[in-house]
PDB file of N, CA and C in Angstrom:
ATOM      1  N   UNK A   1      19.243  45.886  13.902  1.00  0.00           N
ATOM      2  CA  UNK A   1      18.816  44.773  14.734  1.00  0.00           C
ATOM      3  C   UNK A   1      20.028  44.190  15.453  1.00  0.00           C
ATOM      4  N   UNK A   2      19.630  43.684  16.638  1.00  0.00           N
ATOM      5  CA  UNK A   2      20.763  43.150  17.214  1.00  0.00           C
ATOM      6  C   UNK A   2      21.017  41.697  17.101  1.00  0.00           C
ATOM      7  N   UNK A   3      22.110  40.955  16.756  1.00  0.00           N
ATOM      8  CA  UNK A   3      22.902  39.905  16.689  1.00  0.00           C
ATOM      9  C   UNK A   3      21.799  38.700  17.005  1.00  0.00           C
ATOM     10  N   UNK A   4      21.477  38.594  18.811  1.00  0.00           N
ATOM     11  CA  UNK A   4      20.991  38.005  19.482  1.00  0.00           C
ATOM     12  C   UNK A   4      19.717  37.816  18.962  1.00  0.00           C
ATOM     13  N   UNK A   5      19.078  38.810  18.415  1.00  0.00           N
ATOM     14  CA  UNK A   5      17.355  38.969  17.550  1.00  0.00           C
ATOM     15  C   UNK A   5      17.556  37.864  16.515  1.00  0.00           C
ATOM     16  N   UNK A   6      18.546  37.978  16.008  1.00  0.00           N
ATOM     17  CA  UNK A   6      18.563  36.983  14.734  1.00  0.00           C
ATOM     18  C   UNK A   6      19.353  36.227  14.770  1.00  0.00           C
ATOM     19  N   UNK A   7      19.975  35.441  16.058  1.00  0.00           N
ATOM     20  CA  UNK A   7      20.498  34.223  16.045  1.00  0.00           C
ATOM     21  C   UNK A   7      18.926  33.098  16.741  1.00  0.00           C
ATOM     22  N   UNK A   8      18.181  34.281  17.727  1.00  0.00           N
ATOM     23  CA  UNK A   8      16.625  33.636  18.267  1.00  0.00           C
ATOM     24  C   UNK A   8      15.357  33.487  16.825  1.00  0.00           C
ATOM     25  N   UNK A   9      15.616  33.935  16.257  1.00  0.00           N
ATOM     26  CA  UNK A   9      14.704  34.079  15.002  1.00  0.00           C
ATOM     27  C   UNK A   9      15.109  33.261  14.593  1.00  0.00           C
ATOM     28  N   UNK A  10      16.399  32.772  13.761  1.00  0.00           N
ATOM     29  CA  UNK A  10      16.865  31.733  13.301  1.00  0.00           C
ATOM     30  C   UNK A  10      16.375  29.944  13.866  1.00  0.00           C
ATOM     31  N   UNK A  11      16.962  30.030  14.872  1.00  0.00           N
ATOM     32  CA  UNK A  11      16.619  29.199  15.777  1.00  0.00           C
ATOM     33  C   UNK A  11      15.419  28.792  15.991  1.00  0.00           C
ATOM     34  N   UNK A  12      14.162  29.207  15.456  1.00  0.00           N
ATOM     35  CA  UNK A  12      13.275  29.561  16.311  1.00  0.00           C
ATOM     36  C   UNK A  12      12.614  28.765  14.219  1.00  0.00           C
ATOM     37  N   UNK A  13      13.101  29.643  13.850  1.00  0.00           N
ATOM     38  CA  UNK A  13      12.521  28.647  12.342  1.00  0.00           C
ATOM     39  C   UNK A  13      13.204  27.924  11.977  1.00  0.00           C
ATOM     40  N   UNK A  14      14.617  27.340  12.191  1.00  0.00           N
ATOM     41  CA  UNK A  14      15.161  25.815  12.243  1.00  0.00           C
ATOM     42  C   UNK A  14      14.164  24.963  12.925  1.00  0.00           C
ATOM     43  N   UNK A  15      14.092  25.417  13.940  1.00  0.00           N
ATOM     44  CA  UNK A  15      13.077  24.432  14.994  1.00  0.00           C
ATOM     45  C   UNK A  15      11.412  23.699  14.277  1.00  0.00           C
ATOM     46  N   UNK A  16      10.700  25.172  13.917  1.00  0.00           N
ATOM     47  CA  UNK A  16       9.809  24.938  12.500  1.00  0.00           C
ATOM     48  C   UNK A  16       9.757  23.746  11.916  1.00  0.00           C
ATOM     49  N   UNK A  17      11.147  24.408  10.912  1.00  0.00           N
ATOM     50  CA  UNK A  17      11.281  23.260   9.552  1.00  0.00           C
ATOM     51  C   UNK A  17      11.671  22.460   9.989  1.00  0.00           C
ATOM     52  N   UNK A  18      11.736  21.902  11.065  1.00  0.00           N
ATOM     53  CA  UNK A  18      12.320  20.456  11.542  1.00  0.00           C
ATOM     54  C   UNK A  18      10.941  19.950  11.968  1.00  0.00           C
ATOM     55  N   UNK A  19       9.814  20.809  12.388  1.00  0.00           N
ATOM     56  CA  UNK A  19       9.272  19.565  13.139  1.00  0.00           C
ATOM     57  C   UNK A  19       8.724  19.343  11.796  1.00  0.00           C
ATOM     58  N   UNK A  20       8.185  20.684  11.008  1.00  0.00           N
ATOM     59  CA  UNK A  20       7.230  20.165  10.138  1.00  0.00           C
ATOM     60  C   UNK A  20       7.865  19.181   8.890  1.00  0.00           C
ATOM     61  N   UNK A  21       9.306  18.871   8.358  1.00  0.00           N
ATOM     62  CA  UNK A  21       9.477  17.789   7.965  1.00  0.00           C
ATOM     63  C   UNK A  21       9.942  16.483   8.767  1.00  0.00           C
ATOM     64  N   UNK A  22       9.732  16.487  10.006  1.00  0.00           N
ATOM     65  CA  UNK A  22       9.909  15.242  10.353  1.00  0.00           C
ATOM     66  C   UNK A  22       8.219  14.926  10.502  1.00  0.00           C
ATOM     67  N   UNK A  23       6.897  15.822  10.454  1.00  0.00           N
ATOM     68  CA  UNK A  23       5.518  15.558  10.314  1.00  0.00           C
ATOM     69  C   UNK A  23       5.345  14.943   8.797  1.00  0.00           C
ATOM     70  N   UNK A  24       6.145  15.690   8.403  1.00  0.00           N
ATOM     71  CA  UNK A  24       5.719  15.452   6.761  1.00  0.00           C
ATOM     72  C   UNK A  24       6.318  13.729   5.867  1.00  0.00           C
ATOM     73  N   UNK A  25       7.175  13.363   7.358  1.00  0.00           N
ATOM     74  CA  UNK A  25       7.693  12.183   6.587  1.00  0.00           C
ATOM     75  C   UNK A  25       7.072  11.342   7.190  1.00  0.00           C
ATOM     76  N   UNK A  26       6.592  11.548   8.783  1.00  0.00           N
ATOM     77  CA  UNK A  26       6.310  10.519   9.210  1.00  0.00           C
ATOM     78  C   UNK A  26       4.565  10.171   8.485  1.00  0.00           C
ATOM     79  N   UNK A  27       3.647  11.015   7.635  1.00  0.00           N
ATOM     80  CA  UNK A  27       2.440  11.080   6.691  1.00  0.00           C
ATOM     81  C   UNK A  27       3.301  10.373   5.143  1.00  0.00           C
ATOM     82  N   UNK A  28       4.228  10.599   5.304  1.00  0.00           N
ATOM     83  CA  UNK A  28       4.625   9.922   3.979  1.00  0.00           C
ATOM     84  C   UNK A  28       4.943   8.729   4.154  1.00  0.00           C
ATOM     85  N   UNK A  29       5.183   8.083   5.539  1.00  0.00           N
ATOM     86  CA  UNK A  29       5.530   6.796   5.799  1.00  0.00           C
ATOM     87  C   UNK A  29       3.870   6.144   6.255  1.00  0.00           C
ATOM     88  N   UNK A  30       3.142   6.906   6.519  1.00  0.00           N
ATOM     89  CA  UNK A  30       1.778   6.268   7.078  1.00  0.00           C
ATOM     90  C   UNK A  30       1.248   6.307   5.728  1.00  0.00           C
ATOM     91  N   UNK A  31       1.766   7.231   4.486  1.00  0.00           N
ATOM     92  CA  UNK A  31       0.816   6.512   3.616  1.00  0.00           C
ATOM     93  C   UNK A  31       1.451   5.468   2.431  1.00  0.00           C
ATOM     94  N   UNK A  32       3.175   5.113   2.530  1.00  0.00           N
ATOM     95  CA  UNK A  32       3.805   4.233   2.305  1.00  0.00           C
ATOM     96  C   UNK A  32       3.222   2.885   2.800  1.00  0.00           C
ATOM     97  N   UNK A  33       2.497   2.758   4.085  1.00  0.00           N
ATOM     98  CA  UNK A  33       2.258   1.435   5.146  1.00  0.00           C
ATOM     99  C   UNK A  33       0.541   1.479   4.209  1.00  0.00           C
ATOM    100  N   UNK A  34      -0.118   2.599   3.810  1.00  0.00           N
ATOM    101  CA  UNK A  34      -1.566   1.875   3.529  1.00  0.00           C
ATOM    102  C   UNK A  34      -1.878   1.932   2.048  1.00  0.00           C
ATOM    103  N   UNK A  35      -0.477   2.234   1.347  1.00  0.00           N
ATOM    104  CA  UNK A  35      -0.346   1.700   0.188  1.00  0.00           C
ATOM    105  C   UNK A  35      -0.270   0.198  -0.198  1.00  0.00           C
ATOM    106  N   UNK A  36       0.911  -0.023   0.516  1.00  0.00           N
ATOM    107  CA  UNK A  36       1.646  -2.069   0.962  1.00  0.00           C
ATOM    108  C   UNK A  36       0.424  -2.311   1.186  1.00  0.00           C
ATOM    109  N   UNK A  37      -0.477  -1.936   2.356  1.00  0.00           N
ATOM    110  CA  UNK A  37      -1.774  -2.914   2.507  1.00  0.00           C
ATOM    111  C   UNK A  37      -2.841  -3.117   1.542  1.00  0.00           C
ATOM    112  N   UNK A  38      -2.993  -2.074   0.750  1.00  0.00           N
ATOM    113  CA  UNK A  38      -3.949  -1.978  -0.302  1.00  0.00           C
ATOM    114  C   UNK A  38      -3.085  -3.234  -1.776  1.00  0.00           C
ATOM    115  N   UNK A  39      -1.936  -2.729  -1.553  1.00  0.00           N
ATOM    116  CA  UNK A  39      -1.383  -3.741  -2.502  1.00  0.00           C
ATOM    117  C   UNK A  39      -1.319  -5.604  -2.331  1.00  0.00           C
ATOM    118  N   UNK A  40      -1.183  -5.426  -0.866  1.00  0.00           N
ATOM    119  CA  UNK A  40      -1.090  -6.932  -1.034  1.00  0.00           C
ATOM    120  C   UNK A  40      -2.985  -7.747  -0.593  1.00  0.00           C
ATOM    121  N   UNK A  41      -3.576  -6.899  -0.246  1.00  0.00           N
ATOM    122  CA  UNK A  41      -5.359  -6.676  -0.301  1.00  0.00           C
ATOM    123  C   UNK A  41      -6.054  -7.128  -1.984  1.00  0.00           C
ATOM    124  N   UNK A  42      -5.180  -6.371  -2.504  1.00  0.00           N
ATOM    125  CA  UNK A  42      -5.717  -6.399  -4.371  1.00  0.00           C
ATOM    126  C   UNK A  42      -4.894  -8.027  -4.980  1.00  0.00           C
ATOM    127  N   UNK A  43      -3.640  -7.959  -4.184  1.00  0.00           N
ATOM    128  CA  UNK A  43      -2.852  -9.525  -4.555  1.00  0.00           C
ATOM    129  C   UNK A  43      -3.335 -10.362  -4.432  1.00  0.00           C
ATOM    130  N   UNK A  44      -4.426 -10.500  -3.052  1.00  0.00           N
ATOM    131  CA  UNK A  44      -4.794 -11.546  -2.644  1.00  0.00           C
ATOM    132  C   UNK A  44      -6.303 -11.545  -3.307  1.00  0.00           C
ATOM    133  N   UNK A  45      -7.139 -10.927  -3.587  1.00  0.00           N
ATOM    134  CA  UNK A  45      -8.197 -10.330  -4.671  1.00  0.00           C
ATOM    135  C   UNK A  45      -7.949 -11.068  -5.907  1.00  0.00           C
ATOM    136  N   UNK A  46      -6.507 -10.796  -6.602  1.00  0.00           N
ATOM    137  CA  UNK A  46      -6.169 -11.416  -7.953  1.00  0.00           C
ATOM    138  C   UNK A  46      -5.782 -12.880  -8.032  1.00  0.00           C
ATOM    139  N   UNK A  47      -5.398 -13.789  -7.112  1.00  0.00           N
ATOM    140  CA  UNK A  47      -5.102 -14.467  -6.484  1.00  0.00           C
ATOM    141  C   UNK A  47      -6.155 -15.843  -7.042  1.00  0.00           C
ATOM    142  N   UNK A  48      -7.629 -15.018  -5.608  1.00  0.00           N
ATOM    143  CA  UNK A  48      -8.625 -15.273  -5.828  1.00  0.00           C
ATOM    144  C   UNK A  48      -9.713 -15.741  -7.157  1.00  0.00           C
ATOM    145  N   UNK A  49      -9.187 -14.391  -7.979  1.00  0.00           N
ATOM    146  CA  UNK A  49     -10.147 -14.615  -8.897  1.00  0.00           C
ATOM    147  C   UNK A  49      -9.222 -15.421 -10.142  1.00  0.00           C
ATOM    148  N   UNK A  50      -8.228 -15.599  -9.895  1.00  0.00           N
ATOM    149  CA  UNK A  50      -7.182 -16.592 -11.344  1.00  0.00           C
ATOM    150  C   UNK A  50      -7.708 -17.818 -10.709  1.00  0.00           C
ATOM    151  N   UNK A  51      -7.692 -18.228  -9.460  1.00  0.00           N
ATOM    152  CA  UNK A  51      -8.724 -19.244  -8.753  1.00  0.00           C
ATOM    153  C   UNK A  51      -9.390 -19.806  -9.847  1.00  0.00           C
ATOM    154  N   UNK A  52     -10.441 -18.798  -9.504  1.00  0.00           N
ATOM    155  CA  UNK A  52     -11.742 -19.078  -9.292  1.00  0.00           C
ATOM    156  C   UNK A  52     -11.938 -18.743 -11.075  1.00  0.00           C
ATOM    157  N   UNK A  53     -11.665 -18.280 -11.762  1.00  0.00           N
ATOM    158  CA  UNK A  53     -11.363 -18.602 -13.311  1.00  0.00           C
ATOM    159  C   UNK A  53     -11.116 -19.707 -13.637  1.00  0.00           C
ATOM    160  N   UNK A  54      -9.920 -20.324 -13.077  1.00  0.00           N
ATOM    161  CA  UNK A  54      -9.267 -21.334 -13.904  1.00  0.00           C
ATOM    162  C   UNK A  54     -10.435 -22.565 -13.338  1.00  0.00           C
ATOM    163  N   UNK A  55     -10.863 -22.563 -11.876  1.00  0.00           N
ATOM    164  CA  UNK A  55     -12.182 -23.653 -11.619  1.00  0.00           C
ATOM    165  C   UNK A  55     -13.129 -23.506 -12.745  1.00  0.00           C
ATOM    166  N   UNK A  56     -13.353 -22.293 -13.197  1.00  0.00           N
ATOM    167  CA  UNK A  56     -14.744 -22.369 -13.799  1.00  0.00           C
ATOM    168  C   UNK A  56     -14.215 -22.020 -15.363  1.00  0.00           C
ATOM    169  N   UNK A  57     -13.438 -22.782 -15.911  1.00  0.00           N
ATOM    170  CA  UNK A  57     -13.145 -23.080 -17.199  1.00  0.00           C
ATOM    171  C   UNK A  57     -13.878 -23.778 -17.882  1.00  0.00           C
ATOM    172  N   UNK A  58     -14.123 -23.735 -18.841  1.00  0.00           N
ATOM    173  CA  UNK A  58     -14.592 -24.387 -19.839  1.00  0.00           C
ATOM    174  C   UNK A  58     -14.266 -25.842 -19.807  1.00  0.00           C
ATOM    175  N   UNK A  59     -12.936 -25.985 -20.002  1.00  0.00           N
ATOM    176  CA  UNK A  59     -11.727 -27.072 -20.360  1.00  0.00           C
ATOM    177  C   UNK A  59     -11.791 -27.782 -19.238  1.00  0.00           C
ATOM    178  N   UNK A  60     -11.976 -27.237 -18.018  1.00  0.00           N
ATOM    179  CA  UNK A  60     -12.160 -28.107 -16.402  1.00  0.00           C
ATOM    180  C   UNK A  60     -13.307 -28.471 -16.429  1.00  0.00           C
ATOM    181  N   UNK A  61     -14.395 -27.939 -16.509  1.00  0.00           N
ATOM    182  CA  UNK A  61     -15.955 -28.018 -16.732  1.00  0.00           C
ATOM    183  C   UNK A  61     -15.809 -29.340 -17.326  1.00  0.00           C
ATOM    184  N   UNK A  62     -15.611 -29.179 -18.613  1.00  0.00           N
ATOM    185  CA  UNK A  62     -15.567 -30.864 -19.514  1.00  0.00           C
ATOM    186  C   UNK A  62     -15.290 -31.894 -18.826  1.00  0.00           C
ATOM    187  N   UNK A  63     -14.108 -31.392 -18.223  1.00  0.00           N
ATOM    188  CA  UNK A  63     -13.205 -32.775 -18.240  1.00  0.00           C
ATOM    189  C   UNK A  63     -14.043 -33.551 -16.992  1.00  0.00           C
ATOM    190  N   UNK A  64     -14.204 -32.210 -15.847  1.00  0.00           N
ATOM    191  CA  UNK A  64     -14.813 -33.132 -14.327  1.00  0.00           C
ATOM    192  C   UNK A  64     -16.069 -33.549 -15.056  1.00  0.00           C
ATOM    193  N   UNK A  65     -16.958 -33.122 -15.898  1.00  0.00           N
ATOM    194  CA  UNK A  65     -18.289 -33.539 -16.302  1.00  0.00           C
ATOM    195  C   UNK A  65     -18.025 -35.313 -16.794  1.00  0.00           C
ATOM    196  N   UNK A  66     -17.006 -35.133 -17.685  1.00  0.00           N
ATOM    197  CA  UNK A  66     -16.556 -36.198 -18.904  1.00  0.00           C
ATOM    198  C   UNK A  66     -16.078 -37.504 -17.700  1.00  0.00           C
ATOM    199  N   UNK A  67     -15.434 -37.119 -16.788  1.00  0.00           N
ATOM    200  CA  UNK A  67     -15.247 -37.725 -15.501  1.00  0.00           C
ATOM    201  C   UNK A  67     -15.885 -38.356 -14.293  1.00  0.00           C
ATOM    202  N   UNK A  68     -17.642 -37.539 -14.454  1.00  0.00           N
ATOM    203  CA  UNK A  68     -18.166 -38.302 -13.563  1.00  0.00           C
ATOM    204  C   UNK A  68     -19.381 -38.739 -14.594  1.00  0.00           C
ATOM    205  N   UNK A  69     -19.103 -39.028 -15.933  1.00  0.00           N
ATOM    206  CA  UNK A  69     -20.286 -39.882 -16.600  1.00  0.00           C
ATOM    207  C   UNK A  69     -19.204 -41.362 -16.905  1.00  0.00           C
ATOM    208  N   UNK A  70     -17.750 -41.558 -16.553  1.00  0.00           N
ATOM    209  CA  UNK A  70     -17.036 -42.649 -16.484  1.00  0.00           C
ATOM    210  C   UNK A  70     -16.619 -43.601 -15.091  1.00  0.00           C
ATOM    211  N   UNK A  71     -17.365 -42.814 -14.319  1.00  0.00           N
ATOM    212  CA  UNK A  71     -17.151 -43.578 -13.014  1.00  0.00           C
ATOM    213  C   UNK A  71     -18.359 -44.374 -13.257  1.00  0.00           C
TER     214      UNK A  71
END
């Protein structure tokens, strides 16, 4: 084979593995971005429901009850 065959072959699959890991990172960064969203989605979810727990306590229950039979 001649020189030139396999400096174009070379070249030719550098080119390849370049695009396909700069494809492969930029899917690893799109699913880095809808990870963060799912995470701070579930934060604000947990957020919510320590809320909405601690309103509907037992111990709060009493007290606002115990509170509006003293007004």
């Amino acid at each position: 084979m001649d020189i030139n065959v396999l400096v174009t072959l070379l070249t030719i699959t550098v080119i390849i593995l370049s695009t396909v890991i700069i494809v492969l990172l930029g899917a690893v960064a799109a699913v880095l971005i809808k990870i963060n969203r799912i995470a701070k989605s579930i934060d604000a979810i947990t957020q919510n429901v320590a809320s909405a727990s601690d309103w509907l306590s037992p111990m709060k229950a009493m007290s606002n009850i115990a509170r509006l039979f003293r007004k």
